[in-house]
Protein backbone atom coordinates (compact mmCIF):
# COMPACT_ATOMS: atom_id res chain seq x y z
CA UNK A 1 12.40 7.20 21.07
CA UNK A 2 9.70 5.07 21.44
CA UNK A 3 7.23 4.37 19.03
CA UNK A 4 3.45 4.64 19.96
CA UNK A 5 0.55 4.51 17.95
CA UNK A 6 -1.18 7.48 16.52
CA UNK A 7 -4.49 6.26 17.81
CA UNK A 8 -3.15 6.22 21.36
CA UNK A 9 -2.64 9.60 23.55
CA UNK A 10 0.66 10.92 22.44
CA UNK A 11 2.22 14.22 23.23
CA UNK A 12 4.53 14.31 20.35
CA UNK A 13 4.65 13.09 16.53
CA UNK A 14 7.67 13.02 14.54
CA UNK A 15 6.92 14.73 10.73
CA UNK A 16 9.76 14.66 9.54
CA UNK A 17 13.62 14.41 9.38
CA UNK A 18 15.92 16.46 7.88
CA UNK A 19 19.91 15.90 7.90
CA UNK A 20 22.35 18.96 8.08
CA UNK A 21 25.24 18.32 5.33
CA UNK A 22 28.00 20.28 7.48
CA UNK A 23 30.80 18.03 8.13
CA UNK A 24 31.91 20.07 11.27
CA UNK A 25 29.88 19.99 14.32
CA UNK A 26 28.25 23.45 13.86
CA UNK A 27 27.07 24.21 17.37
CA UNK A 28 24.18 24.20 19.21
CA UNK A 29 22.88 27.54 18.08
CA UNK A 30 23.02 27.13 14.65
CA UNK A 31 21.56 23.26 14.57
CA UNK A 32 18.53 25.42 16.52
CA UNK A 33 17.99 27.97 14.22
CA UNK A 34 18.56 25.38 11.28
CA UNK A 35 15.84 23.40 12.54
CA UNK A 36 12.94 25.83 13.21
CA UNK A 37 13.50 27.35 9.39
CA UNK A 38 14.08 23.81 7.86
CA UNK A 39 11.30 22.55 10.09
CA UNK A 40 8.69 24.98 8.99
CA UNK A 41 7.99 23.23 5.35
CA UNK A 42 7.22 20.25 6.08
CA UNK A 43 4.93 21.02 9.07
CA UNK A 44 2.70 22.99 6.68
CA UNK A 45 2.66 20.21 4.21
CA UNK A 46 2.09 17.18 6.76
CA UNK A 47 -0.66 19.57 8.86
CA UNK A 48 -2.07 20.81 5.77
CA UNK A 49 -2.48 24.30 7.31
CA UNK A 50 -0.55 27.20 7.97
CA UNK A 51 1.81 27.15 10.99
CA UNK A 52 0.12 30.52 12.16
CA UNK A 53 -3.65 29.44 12.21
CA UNK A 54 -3.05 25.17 13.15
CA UNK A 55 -3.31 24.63 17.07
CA UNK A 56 0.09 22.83 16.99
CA UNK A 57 3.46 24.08 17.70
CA UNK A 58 6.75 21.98 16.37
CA UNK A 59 10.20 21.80 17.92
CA UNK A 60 12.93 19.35 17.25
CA UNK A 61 15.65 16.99 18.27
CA UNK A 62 19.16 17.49 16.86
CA UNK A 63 22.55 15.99 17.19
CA UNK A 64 24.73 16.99 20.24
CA UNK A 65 28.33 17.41 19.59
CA UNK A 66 29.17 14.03 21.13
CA UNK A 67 26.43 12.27 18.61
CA UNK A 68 27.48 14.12 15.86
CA UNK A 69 31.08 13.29 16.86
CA UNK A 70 30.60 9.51 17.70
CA UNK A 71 27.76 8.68 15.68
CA UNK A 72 27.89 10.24 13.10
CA UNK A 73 24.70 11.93 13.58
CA UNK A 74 23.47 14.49 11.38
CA UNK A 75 19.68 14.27 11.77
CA UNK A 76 16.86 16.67 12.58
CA UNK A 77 13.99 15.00 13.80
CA UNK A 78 11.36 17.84 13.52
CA UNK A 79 7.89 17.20 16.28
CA UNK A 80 4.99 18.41 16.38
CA UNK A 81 2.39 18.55 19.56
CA UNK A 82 -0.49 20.79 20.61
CA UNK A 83 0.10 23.69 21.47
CA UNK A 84 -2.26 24.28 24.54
CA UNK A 85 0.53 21.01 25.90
CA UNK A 86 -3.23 18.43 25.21
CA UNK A 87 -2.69 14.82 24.46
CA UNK A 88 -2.88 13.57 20.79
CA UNK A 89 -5.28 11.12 20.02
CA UNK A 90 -4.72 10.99 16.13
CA UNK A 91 -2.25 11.57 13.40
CA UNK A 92 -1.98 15.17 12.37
CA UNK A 93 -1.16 14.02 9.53
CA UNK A 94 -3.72 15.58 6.61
């Protein structure tokens, strides 16, 4: 990923990362749901409002199976971004 200032337009900012402790690749699915629960808690703490009533919507980038396989890749990166799709031109950071 590349790394751009918070005072530039950005689409996306990473608020956290999270790392699954399976030691088998669980599959796609359940790194999904995992993420959207496990994401949830820190976007309320870093937006410092609810998930319901802040204009931003989160999602995530996991591990694939070949990552987790060859790289031993076990992190969640959980992102946030506005939710009407608008450029971000600070930290949503609170």
């Amino acid at each position: 990923l590349e790394l751009i200032s918070c005072s530039e337009p950005h689409d996306n900012e990473v608020f956290a990362n999270l790392v699954i402790s399976q030691t088998v690749f669980p599959g796609d699915e359940v790194i999904r749901d995992f993420a959207f629960e496990a994401c949830l808690e820190p976007f309320e703490d870093y937006v410092g409002e609810s998930y319901q009533t802040s204009p931003l919507d989160y999602s995530y980038l996991g591990p694939t199976e070949e990552s987790w396989n060859t790289q031993d890749d076990r992190t969640v990166t959980c992102i946030l971004y506005a939710a009407d799709l608008s450029k971000l031109t600070t930290t949503a950071r609170q």
